[in-house]
Protein backbone atom coordinates (compact mmCIF):
# COMPACT_ATOMS: atom_id res chain seq x y z
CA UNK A 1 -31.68 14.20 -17.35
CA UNK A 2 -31.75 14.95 -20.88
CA UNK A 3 -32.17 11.27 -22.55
CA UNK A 4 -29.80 9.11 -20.59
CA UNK A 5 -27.49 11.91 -19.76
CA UNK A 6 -26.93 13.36 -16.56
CA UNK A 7 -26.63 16.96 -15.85
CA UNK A 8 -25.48 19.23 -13.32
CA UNK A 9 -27.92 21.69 -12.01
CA UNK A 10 -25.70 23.57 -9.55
CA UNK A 11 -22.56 23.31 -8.20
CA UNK A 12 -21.98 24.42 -4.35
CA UNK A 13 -18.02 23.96 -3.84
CA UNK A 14 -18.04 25.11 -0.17
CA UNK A 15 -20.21 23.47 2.74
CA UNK A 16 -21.80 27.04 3.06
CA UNK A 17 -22.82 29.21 0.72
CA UNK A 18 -22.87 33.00 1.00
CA UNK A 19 -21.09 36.08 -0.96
CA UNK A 20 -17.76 34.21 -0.29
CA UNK A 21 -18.75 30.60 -1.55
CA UNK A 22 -21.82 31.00 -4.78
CA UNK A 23 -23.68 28.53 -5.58
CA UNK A 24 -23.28 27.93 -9.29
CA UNK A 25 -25.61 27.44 -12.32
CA UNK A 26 -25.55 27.10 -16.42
CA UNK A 27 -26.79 30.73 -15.87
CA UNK A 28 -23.62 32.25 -14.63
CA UNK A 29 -21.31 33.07 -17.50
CA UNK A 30 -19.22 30.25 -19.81
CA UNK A 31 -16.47 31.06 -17.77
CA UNK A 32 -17.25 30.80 -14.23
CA UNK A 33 -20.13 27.58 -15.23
CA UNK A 34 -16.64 26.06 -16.48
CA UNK A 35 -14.40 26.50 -13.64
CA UNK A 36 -17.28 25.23 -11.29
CA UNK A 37 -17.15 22.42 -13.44
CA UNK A 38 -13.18 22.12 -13.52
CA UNK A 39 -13.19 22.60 -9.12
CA UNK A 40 -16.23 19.79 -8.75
CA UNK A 41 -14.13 17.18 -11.11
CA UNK A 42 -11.26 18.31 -9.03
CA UNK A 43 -13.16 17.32 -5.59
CA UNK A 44 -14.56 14.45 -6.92
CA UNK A 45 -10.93 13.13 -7.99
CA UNK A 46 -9.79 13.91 -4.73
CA UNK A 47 -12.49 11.69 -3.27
CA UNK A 48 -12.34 9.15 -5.44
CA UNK A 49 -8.75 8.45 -4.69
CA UNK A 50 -8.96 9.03 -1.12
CA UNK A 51 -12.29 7.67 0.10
CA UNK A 52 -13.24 5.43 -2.89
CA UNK A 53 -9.71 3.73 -3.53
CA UNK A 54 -7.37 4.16 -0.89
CA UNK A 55 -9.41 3.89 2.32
CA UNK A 56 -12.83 1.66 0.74
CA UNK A 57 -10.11 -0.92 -1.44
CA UNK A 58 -6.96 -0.95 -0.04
CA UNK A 59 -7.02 -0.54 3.82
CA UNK A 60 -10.36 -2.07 4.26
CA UNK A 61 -8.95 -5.20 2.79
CA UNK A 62 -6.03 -5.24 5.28
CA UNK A 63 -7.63 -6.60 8.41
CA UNK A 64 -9.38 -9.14 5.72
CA UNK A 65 -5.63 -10.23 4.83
CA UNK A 66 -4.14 -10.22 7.98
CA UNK A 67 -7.40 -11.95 9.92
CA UNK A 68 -7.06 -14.54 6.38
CA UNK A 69 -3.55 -15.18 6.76
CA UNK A 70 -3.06 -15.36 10.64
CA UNK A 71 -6.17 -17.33 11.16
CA UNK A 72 -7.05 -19.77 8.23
CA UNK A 73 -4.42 -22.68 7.12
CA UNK A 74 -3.28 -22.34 3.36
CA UNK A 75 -5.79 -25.28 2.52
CA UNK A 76 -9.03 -23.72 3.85
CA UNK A 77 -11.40 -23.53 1.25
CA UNK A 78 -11.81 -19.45 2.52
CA UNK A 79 -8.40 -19.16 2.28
CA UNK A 80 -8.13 -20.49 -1.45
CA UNK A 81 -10.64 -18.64 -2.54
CA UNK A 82 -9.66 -14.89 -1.18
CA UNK A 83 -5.61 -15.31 -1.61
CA UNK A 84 -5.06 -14.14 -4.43
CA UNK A 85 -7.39 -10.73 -4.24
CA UNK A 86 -5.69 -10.46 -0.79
CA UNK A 87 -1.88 -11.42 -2.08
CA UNK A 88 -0.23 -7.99 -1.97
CA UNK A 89 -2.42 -5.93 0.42
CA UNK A 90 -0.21 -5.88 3.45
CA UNK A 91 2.81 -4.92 1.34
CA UNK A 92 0.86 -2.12 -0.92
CA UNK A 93 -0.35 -0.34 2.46
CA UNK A 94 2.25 -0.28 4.13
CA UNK A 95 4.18 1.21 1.38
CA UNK A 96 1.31 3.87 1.03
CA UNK A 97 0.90 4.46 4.44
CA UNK A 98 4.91 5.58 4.25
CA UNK A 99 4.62 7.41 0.79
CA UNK A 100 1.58 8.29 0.27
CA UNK A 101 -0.05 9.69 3.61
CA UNK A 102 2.98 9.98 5.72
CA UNK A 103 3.67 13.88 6.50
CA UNK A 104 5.03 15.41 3.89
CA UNK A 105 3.80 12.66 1.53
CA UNK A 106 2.71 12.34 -2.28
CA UNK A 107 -0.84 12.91 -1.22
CA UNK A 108 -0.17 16.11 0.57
CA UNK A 109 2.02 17.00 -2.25
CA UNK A 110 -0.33 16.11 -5.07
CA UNK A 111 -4.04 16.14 -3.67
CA UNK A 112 -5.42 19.56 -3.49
CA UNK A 113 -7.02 18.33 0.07
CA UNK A 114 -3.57 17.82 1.14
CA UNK A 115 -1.90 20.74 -0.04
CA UNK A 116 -0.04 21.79 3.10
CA UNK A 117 -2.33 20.46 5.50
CA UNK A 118 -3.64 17.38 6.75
CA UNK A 119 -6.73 17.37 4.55
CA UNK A 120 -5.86 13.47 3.34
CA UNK A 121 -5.56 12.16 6.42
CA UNK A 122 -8.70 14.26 7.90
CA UNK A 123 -10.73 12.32 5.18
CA UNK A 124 -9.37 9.15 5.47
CA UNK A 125 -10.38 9.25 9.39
CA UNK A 126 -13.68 10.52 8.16
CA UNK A 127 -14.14 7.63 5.46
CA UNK A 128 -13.83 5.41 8.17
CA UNK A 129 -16.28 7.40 10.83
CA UNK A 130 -19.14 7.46 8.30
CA UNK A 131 -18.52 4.00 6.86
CA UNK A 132 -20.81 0.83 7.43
CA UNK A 133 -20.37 -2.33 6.63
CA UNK A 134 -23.39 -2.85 4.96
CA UNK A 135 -22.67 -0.24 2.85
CA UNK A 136 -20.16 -2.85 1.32
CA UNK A 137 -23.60 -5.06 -0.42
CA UNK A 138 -24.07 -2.92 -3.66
CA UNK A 139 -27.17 -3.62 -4.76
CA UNK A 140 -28.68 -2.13 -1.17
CA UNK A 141 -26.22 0.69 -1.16
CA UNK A 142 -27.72 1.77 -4.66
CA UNK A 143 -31.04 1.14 -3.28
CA UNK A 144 -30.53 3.37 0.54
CA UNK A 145 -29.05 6.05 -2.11
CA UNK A 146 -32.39 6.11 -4.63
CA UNK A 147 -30.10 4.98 -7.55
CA UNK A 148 -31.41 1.93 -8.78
CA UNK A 149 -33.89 3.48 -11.37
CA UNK A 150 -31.23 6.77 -12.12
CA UNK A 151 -31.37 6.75 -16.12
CA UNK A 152 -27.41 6.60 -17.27
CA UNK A 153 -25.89 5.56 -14.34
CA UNK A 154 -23.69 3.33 -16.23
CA UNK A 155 -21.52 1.79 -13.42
CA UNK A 156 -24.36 1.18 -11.52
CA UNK A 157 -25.73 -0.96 -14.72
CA UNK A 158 -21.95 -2.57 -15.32
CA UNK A 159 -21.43 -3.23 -11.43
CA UNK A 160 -24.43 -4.68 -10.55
CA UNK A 161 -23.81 -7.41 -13.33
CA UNK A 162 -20.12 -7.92 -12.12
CA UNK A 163 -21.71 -8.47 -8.47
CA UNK A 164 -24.01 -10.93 -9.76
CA UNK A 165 -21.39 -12.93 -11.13
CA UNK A 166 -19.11 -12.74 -8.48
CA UNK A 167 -21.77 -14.01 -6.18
CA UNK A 168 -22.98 -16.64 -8.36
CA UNK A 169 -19.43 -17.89 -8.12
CA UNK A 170 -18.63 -17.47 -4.67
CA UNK A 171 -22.26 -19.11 -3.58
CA UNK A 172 -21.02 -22.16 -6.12
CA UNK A 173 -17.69 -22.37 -4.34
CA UNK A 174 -18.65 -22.14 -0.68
CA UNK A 175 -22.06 -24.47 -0.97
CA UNK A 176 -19.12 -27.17 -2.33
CA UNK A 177 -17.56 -27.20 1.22
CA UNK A 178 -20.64 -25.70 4.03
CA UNK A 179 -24.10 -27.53 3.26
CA UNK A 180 -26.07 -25.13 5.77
CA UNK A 181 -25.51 -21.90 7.78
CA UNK A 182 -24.64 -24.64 10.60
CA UNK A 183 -21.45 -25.87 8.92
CA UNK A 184 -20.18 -22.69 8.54
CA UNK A 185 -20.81 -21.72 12.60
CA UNK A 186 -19.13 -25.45 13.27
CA UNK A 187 -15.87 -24.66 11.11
CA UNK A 188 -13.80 -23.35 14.21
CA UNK A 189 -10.73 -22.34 12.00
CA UNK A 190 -13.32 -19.53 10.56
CA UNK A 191 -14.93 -18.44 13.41
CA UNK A 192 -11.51 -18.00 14.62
């Protein structure tokens, strides 16, 4: 890092390098440096969307709707609190599931991992192999990955005070309603 910045030290765009796939530096020309740089923002977007968004926010959050809206009653304290970040999930995936990764669909169409193949989906099903669900608890995530201390890692430093909050408030709401770990193993509409 130079101050607080970050900087790329190489940039390997295939999973093995040889004559056919470099492994690039500042040291190759402008040219070349820059489309390593244009190909690795073009991955990351890729993943980002995919991984990050589509298959780590929206379907993740599906069986948390449906499992919500089957099994609590409209007055559960569990229910209250998640509705609204859980409102339109249902709706929004199936509609991407039918636009968006269907064959044929805007992902194949726009993502270069989709580009006549079935690259999205292929990552989607591997976004879901490799995931964990501790890997949803931020703070440990950041820690497992030896970011805590990374200088300029600003949405680490943003997040983890968004988390903080969120908890704060969450803890606050549920200790209104479940005095001990007991009450919440005794409410049979959750463990439902």
């Amino acid at each position: 890092p130079r101050g607080d910045q970050l900087l790329p030290l190489a940039i390997q765009l295939c999973q093995t390098p040889g004559p056919e796939c470099p492994i690039w530096t500042p040291r190759d020309t402008n040219e070349d440096w820059a489309m390593a740089k244009i190909w690795f923002r073009n991955a990351e977007i890729n993943a980002v969307g995919i991984v990050s968004h589509l298959a780590r926010v929206h379907y993740l959050a599906e069986p948390f709707a449906l499992a919500m809206r089957r099994g609590l009653p409209p007055a559960h304290p569990v229910h209250k609190l998640m509705k609204e970040h859980l409102k339109n999930v249902v709706a929004l995936n199936t509609q991407a599931r039918e636009r968006l990764t269907s064959d044929g669909g805007t992902a194949q169409r726009a993502f270069t991992i989709g580009y006549g193949s079935n690259g999205t989906l292929e990552l989607l099903a591997k976004a879901f192999r490799e995931f964990h669900f501790d890997d949803l608890h931020y703070p440990d995530n950041l820690k497992k990955r030896d970011m805590l201390d990374l200088p300029g890692y600003h949405h680490r430093d943003d997040a983890l005070v968004l988390w903080d909050a969120i908890l704060d408030y969450v803890t606050d709401m549920m200790d209104i309603f479940y005095e001990s770990d007991a009450d919440v193993v005794d409410d049979w509409e959750l463990q439902g």
